[in-house]
C-alpha atoms as a PDB file:
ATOM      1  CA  UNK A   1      -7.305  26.446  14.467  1.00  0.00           C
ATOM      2  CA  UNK A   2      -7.870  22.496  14.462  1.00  0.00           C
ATOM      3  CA  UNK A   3      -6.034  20.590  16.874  1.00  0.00           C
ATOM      4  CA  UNK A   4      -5.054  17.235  15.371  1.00  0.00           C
ATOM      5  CA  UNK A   5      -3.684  15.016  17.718  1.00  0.00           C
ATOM      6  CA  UNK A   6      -0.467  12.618  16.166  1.00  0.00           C
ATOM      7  CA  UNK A   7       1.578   9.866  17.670  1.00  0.00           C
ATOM      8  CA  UNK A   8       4.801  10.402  17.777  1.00  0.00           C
ATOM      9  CA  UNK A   9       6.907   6.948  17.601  1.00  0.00           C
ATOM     10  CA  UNK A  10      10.961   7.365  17.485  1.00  0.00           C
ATOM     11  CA  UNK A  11      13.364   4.179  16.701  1.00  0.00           C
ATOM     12  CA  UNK A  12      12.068   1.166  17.924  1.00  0.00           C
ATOM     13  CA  UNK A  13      15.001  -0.856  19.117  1.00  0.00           C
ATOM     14  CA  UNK A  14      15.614  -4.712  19.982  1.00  0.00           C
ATOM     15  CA  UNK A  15      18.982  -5.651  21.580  1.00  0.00           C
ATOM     16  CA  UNK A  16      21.167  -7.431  18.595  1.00  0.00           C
ATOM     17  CA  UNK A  17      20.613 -10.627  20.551  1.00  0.00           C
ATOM     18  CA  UNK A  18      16.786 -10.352  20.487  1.00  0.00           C
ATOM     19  CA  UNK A  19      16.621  -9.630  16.605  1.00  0.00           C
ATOM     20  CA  UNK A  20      15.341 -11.571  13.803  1.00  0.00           C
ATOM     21  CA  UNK A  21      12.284 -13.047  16.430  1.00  0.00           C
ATOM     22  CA  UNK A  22       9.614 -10.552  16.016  1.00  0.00           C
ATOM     23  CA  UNK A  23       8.828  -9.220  18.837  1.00  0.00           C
ATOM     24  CA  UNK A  24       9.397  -5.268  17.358  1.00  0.00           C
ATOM     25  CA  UNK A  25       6.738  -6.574  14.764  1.00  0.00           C
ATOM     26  CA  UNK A  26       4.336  -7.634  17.287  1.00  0.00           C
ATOM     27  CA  UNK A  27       4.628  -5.014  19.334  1.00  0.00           C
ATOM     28  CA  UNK A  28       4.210  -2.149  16.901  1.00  0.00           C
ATOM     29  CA  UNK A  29       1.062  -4.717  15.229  1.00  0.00           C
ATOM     30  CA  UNK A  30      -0.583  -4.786  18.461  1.00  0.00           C
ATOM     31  CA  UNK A  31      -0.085  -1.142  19.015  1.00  0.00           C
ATOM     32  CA  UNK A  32      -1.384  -0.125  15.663  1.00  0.00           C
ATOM     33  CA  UNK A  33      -4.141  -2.722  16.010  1.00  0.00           C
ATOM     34  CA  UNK A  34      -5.388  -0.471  19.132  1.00  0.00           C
ATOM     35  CA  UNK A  35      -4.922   2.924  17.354  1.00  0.00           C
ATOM     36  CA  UNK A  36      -6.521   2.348  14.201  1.00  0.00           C
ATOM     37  CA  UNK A  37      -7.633   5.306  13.016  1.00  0.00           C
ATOM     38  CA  UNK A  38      -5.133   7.918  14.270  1.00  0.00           C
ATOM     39  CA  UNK A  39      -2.039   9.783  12.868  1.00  0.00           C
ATOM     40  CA  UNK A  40       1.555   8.885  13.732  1.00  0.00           C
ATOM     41  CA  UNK A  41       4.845  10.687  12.771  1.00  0.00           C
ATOM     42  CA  UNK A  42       7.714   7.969  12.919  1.00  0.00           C
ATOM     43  CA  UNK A  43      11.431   9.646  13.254  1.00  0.00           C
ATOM     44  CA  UNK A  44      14.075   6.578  12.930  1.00  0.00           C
ATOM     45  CA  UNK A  45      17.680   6.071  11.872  1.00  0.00           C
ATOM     46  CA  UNK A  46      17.257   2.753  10.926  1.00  0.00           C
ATOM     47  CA  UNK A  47      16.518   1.191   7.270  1.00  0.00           C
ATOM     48  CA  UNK A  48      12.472   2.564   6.245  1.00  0.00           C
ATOM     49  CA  UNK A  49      11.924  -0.949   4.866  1.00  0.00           C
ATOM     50  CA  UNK A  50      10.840  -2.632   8.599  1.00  0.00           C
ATOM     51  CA  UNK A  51       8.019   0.067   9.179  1.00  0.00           C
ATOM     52  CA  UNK A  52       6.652   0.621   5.170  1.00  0.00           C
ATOM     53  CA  UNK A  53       5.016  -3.024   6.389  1.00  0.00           C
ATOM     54  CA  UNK A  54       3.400  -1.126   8.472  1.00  0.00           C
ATOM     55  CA  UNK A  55       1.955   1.444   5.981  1.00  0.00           C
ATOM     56  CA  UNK A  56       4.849   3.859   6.597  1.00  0.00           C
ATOM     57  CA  UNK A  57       5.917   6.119   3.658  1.00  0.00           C
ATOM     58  CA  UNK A  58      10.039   7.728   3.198  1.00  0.00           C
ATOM     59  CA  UNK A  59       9.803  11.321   2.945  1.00  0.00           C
ATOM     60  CA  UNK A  60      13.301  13.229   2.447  1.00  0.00           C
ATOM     61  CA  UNK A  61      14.682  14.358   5.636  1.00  0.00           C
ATOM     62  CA  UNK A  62      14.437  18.180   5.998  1.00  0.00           C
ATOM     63  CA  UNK A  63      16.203  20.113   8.809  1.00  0.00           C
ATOM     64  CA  UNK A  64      15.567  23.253  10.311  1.00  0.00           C
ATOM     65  CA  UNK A  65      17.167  25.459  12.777  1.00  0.00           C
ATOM     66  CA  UNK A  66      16.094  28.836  13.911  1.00  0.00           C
ATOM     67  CA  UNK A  67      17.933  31.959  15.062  1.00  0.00           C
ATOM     68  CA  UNK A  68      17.916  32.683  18.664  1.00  0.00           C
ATOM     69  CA  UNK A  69      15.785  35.580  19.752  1.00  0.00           C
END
């Protein structure tokens, strides 16, 4: 099988009193910038309207559990 490497980024967070500057956007521009051209996975509990500016898509949520062996 094909090994496919992803990124796995989970909630981004800025301290309340930090918000509003952009430093979440830069940070996650920049880091993009560098990675062009590779897969990422986002999990986050917050709103999907900051990262679809970053090309995200909203998929429905979909849990899983399995049995213990």
């Amino acid at each position: 099988p094909r090994v496919i490497p992803i990124w796995l980024i989970a909630s981004v967070v800025t301290p309340e009193a930090h918000r509003g500057h952009g430093y979440a956007s830069r940070m996650l521009g920049h880091f993009f910038e560098t990675h062009a051209g590779e897969n990422f996975v986002l999990y986050s509990d917050i709103g999907a309207p900051f990262y679809e500016r970053f090309g995200f898509r909203l998929f429905a949520r979909e849990e899983r559990s399995v049995a213990p062996s």
